[in-house]
N, C-alpha and C. Protein backbone atom coordinates (compact mmCIF):
# COMPACT_ATOMS: atom_id res chain seq x y z
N UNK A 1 148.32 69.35 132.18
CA UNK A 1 147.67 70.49 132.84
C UNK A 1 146.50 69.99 133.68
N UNK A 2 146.51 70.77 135.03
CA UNK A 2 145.65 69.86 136.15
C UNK A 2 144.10 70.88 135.73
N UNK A 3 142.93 70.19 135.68
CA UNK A 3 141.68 70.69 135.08
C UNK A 3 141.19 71.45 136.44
N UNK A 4 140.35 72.42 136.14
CA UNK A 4 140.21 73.71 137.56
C UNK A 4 139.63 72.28 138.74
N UNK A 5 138.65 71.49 137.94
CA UNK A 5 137.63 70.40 138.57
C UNK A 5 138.31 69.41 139.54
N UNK A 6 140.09 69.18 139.09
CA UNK A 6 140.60 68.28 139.75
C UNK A 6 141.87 68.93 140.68
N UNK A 7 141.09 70.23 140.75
CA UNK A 7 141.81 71.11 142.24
C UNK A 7 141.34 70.95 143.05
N UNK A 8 141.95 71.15 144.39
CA UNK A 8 141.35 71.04 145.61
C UNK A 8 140.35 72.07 146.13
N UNK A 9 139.66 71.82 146.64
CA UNK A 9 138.71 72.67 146.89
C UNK A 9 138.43 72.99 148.60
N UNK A 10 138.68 74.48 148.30
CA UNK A 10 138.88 75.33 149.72
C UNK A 10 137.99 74.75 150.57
N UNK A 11 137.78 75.00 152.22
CA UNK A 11 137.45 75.20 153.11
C UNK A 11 136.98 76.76 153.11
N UNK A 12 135.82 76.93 153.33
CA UNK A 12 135.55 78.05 153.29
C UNK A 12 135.79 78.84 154.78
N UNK A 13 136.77 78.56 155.17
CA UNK A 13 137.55 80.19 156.66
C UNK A 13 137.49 81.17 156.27
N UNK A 14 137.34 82.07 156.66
CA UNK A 14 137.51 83.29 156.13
C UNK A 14 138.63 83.79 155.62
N UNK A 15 139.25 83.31 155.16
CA UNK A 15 141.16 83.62 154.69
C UNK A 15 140.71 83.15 153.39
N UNK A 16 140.62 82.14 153.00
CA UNK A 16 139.86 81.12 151.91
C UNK A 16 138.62 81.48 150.88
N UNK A 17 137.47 82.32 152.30
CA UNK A 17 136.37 83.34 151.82
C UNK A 17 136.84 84.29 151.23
N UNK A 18 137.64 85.01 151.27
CA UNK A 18 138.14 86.63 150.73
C UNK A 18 139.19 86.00 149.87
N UNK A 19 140.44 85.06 150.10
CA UNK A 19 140.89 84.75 148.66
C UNK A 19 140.04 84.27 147.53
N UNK A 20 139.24 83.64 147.56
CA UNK A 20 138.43 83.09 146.68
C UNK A 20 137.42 83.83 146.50
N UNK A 21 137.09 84.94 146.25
CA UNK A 21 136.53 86.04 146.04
C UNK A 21 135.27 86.60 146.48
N UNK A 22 135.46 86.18 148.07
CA UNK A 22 133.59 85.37 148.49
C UNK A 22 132.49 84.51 147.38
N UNK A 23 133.43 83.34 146.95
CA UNK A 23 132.62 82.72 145.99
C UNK A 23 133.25 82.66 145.10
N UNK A 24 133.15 84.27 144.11
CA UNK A 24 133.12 84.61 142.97
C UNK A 24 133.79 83.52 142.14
N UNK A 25 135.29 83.22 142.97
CA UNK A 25 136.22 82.12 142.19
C UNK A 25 136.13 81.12 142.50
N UNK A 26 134.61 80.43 142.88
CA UNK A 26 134.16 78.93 143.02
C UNK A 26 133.63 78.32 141.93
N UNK A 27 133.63 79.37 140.41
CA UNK A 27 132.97 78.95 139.08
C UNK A 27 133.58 77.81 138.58
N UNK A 28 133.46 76.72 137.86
CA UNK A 28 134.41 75.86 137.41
C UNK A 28 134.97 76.63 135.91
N UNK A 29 134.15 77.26 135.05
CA UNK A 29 134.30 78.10 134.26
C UNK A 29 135.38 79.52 134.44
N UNK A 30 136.10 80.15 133.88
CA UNK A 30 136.17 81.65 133.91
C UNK A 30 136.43 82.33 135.14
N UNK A 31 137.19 81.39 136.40
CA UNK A 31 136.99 81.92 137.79
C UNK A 31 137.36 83.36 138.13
N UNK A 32 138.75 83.32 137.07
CA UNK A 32 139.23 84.59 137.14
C UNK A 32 138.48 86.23 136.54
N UNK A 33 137.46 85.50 135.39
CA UNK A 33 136.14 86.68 134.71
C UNK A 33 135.45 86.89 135.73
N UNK A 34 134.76 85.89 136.38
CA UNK A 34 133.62 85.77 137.53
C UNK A 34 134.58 86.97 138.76
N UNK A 35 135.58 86.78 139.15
CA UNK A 35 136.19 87.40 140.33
C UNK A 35 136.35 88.67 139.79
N UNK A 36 136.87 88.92 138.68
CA UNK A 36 136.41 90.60 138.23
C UNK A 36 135.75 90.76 137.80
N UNK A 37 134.45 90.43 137.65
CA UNK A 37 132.85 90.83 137.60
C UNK A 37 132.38 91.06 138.94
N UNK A 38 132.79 90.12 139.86
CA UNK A 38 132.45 90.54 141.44
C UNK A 38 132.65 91.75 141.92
N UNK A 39 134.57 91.89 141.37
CA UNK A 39 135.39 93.40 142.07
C UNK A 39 134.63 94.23 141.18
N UNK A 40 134.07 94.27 139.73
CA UNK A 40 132.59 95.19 139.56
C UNK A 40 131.91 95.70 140.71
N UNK A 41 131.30 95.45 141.29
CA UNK A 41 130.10 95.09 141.98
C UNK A 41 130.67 95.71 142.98
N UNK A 42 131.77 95.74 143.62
CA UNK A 42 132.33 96.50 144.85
C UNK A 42 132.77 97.52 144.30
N UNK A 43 133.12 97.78 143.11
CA UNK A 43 134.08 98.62 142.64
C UNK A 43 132.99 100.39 142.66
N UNK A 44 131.58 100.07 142.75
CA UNK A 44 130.76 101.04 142.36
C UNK A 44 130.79 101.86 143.76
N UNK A 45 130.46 100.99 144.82
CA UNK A 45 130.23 101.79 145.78
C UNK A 45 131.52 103.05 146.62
N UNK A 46 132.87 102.17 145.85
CA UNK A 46 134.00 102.42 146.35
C UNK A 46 134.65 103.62 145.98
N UNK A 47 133.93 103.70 143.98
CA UNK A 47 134.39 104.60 143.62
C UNK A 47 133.82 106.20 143.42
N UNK A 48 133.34 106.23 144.58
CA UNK A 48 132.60 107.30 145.39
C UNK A 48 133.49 108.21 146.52
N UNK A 49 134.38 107.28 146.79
CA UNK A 49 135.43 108.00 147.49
C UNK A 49 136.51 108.61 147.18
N UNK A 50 136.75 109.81 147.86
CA UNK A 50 137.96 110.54 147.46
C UNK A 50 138.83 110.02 146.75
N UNK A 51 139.79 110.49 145.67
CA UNK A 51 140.72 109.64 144.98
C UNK A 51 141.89 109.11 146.32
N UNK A 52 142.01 109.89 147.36
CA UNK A 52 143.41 109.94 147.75
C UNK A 52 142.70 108.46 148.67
N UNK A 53 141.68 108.37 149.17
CA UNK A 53 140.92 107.27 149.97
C UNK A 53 140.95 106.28 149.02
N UNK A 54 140.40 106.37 148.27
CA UNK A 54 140.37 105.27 146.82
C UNK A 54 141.35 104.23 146.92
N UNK A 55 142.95 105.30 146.16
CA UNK A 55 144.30 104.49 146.11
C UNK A 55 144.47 104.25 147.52
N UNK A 56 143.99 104.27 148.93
CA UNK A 56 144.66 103.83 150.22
C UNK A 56 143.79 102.51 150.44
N UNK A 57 142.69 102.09 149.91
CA UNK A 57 141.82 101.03 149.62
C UNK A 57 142.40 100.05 149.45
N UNK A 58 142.97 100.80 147.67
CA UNK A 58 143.54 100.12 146.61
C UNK A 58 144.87 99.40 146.97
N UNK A 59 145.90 100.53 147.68
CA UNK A 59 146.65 99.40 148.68
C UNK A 59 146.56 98.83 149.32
N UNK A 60 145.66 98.67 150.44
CA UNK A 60 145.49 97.90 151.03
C UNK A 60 144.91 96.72 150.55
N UNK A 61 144.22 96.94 150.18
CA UNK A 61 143.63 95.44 149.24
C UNK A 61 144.49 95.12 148.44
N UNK A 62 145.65 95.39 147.74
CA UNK A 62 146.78 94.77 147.52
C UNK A 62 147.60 93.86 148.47
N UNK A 63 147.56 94.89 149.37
CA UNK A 63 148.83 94.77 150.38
C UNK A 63 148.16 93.51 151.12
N UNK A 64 147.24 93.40 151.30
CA UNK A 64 146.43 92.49 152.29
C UNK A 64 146.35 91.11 151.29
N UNK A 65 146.28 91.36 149.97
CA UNK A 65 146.13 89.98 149.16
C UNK A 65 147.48 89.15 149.03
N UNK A 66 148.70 89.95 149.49
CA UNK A 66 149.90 89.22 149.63
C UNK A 66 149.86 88.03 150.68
N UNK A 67 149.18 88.49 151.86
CA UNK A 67 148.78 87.42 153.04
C UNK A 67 147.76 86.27 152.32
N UNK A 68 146.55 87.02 152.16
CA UNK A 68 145.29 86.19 151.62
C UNK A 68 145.75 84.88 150.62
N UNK A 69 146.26 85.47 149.74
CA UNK A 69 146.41 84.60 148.59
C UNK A 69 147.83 83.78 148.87
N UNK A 70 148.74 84.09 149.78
CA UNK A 70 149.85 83.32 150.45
C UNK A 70 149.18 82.27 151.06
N UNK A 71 148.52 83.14 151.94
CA UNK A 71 147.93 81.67 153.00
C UNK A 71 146.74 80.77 152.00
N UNK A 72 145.96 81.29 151.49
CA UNK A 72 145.39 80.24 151.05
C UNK A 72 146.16 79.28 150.00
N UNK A 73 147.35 79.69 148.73
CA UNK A 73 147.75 78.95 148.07
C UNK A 73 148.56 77.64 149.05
N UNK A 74 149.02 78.05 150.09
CA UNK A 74 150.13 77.03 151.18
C UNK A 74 148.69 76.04 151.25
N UNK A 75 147.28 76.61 152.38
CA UNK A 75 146.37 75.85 152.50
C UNK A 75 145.86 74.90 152.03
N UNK A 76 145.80 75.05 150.52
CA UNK A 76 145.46 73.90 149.25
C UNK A 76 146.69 73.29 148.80
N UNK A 77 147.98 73.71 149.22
CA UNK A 77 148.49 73.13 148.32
C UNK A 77 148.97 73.13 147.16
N UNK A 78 148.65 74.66 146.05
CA UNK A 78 148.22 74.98 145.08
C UNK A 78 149.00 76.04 144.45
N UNK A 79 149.89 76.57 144.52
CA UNK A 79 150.46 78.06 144.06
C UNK A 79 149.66 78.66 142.98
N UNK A 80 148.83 79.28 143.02
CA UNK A 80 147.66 80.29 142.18
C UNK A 80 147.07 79.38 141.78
N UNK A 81 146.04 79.17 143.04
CA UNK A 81 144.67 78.10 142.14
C UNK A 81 143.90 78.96 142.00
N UNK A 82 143.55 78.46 140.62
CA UNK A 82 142.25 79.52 139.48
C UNK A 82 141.39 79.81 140.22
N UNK A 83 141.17 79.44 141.02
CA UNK A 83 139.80 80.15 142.24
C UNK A 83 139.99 81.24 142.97
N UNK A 84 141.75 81.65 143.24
CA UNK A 84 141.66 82.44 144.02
C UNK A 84 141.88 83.54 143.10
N UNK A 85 140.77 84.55 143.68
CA UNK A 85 140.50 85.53 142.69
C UNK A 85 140.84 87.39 143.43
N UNK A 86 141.20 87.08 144.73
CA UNK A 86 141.72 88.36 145.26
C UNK A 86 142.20 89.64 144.65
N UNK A 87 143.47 88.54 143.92
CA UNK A 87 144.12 89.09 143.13
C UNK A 87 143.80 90.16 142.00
N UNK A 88 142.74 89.06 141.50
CA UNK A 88 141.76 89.87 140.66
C UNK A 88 141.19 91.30 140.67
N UNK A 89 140.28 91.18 142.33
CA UNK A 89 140.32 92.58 142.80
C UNK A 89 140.88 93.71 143.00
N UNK A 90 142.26 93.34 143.36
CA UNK A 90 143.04 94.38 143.41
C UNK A 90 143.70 95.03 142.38
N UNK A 91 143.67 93.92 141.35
CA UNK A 91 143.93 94.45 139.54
C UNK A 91 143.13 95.26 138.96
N UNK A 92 141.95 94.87 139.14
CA UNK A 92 140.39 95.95 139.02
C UNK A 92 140.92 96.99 139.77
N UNK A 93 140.96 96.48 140.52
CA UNK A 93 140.96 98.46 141.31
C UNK A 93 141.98 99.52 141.22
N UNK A 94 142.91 98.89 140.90
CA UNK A 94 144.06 99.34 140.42
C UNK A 94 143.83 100.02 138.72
N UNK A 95 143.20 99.53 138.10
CA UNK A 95 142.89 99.67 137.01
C UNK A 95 142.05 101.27 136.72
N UNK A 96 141.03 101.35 138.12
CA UNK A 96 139.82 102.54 138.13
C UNK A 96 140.54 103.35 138.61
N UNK A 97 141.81 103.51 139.18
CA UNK A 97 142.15 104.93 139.65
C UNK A 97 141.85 106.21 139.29
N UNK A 98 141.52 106.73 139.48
CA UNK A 98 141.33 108.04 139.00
C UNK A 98 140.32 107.97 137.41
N UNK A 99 139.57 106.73 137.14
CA UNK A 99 138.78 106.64 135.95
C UNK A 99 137.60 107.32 135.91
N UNK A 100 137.43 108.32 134.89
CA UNK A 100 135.86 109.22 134.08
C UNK A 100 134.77 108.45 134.89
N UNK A 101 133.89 109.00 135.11
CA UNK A 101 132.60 108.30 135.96
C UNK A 101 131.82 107.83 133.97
N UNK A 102 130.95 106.62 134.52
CA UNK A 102 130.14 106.29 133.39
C UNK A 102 130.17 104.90 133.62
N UNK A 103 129.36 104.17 132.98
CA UNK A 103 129.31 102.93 132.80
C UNK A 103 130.28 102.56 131.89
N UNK A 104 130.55 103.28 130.66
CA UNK A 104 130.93 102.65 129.95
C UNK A 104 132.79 102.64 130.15
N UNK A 105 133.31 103.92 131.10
CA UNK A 105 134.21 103.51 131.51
C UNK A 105 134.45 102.27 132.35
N UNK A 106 133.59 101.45 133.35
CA UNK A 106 133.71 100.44 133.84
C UNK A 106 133.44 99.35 133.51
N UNK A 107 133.12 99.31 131.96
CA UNK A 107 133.29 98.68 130.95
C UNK A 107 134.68 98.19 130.34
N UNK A 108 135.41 99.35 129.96
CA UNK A 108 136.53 99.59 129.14
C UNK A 108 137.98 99.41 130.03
N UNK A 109 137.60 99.81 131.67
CA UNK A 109 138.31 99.43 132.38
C UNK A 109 138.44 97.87 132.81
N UNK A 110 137.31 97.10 133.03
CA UNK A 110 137.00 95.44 132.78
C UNK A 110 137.72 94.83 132.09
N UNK A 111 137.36 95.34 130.66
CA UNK A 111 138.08 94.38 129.79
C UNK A 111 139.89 94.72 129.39
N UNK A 112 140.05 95.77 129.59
CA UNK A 112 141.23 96.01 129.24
C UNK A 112 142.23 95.50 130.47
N UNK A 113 141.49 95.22 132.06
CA UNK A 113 142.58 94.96 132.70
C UNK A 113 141.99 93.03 132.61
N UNK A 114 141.29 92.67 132.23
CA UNK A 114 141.17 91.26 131.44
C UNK A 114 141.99 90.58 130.58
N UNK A 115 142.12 91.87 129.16
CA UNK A 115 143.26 91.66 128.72
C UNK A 115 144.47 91.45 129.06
N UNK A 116 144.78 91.89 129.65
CA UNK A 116 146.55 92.13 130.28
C UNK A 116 146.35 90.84 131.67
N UNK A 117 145.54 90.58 132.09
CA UNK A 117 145.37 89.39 132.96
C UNK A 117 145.65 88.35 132.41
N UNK A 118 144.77 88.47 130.98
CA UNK A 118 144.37 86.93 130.03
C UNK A 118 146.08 86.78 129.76
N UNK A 119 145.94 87.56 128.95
CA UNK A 119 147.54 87.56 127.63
C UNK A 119 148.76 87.42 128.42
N UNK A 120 148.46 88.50 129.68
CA UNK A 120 150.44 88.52 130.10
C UNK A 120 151.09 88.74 129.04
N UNK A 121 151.31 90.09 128.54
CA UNK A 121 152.32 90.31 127.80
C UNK A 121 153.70 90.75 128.63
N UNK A 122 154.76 90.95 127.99
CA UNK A 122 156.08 90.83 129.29
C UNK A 122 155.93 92.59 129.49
N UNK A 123 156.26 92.46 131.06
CA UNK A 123 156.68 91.40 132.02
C UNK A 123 156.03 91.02 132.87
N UNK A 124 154.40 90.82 132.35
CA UNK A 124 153.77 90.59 133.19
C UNK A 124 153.40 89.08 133.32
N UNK A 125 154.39 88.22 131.89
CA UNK A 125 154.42 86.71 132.06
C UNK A 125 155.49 86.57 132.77
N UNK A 126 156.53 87.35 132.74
CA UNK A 126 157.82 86.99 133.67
C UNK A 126 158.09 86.99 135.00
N UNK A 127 156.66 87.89 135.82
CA UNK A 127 156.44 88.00 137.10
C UNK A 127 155.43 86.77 137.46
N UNK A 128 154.57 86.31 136.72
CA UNK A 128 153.60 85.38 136.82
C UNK A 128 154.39 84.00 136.90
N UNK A 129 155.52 84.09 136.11
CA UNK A 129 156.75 82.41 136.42
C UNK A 129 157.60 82.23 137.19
N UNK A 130 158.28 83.39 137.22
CA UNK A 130 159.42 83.84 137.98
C UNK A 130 159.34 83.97 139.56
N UNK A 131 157.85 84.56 139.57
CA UNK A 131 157.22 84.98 141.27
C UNK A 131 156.68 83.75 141.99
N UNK A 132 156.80 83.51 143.39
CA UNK A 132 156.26 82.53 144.10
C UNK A 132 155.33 83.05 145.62
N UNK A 133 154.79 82.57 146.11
CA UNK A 133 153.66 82.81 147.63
C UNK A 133 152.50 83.98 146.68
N UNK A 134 152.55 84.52 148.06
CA UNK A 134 151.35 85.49 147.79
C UNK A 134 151.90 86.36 147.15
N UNK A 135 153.18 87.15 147.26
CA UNK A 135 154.02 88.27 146.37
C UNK A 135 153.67 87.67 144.90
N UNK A 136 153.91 86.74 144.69
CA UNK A 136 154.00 86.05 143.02
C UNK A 136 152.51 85.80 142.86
N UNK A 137 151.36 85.40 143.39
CA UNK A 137 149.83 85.63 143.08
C UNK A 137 149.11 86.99 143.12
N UNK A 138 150.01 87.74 143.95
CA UNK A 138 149.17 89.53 143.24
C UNK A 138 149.80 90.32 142.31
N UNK A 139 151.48 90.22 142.44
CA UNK A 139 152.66 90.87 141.53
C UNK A 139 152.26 90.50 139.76
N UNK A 140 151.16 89.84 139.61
CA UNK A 140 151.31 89.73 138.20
C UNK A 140 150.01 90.36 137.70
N UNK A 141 149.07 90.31 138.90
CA UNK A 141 147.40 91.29 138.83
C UNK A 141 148.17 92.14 138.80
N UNK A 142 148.73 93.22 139.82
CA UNK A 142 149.13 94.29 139.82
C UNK A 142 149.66 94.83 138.53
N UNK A 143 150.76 94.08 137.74
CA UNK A 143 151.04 94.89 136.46
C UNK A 143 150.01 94.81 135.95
N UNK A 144 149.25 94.09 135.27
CA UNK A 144 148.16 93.68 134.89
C UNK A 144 147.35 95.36 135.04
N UNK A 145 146.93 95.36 136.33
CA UNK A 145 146.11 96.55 136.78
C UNK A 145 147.01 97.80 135.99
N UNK A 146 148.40 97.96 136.31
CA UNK A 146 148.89 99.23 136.18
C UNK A 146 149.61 99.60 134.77
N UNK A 147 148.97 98.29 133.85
CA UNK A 147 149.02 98.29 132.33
C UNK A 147 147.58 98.57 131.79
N UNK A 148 146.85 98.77 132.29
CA UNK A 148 145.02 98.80 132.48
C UNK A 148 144.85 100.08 132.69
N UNK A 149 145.50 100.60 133.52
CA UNK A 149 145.39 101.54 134.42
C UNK A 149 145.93 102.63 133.56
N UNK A 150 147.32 102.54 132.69
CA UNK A 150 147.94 103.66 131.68
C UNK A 150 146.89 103.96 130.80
N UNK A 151 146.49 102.58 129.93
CA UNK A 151 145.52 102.58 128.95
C UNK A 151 144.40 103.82 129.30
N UNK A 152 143.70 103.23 130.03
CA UNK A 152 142.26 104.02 130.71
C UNK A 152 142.94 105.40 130.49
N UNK A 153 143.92 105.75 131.13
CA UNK A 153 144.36 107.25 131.21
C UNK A 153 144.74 108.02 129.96
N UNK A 154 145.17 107.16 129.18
CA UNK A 154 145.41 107.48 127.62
C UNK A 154 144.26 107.55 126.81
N UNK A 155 143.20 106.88 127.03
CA UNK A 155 142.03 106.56 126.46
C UNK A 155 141.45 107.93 127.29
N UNK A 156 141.38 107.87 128.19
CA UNK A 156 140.44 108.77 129.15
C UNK A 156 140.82 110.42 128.60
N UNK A 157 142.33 110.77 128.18
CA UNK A 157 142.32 111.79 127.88
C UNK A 157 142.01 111.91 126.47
N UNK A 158 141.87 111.23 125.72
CA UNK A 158 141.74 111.71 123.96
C UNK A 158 140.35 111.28 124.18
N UNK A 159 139.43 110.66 125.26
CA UNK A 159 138.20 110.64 124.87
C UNK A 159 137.11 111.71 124.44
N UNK A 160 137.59 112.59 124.57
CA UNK A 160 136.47 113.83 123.42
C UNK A 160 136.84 113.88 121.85
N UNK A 161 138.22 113.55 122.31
CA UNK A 161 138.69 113.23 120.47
C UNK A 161 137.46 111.91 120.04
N UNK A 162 137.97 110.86 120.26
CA UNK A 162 137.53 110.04 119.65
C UNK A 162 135.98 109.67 119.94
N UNK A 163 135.18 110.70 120.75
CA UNK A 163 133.90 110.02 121.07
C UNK A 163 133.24 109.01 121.73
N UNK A 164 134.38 109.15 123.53
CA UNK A 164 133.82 108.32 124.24
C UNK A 164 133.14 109.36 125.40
C-alpha cells in the first residue's frame, strides 16, 4: 500500500485547486475528514437556499466533480488520490438535503456520511472497485451521501421521539 506521503503531489491549476478541496485534501493525515470539514464550512452559507436551489448546487457539484476528479486523477497519475477531496463535497451535500436547521444536525449529518465514506458497506465498496475516472471517484461519495442522506431523514423524522 502506497503511503498518502509517497503520492504525487498536485500542481496547484485550478482543476487540481477544486479537486483537492482548495487545500483541504493537502493534509498528510485524514485528507478525506479535512475535505468534509471544509464542505462544512461551505455547507452553512449554502444551506440558506431554497431546497429546490440547494439540490441544483448539489448536482452540479456532483456533476462537475466527474470532470474535476477525472482530470485531476489522469494528471497525477493516481486513480482516487487521498487528496482529492471533491468528492467529498458533494457527499456532504448530498447528505444535507432537505436537513432540520441546528448545529447539531450538521453534526450528525458529518459523521454519518463519514461513516458510509469510511466503511463502504455494499454497494458502496462495489462501486468504489468496480468504478474507474472521475464516474468511479464521485459514484462511491454519492452512495455514501445518499446512504447519509436516508439516515438524516429517518433520524430527522423520529427526532421529537427520541430527543433530538
Amino acid at each position: 500500500m502506497t503511503k498518502h506521503s509517497d503520492l504525487p503531489k498536485p500542481d496547484m491549476n485550478p482543476i487540481n485547486l477544486m479537486a483537492f478541496g482548495f487545500g483541504s485534501g493537502c493534509t498528510p493525515k485524514a485528507p478525506g475528514t479535512m475535505g468534509t470539514l471544509f464542505a462544512v464550512g461551505l455547507y452553512l452559507p449554502l444551506s440558506h437556499l431554497p431546497l429546490e436551489w440547494y439540490i441544483a448546487m448539489t448536482v452540479a457539484v456532483s456533476l462537475l466533480g466527474i470532470f474535476i476528479c477525472g482530470w485531476s486523477a489522469k494528471d497525477l497519475g493516481v486513480h482516487d488520490h487521498p487528496g482529492i477531496v471533491w468528492d467529498e463535497f458533494a457527499g456532504y451535500f448530498i447528505t444535507m438535503i432537505a436537513a432540520p436547521a441546528g448545529w447539531q444536525w450538521i453534526v450528525i449529518g458529518f459523521v454519518l456520511f463519514r461513516f458510509f465514506d469510511i466503511l463502504k458497506p455494499w454497494p458502496i465498496s462495489m462501486a468504489d472497485k468496480k468504478l474507474k475516472g472521475g464516474f468511479g471517484i464521485m459514484f462511491d461519495d454519492i452512495l455514501a451521501g445518499l446512504a447519509a442522506l436516508a439516515c438524516m431523514q429517518i433520524l430527522a423524522h423520529y427526532a421529537p421521539v427520541i430527543g433530538i
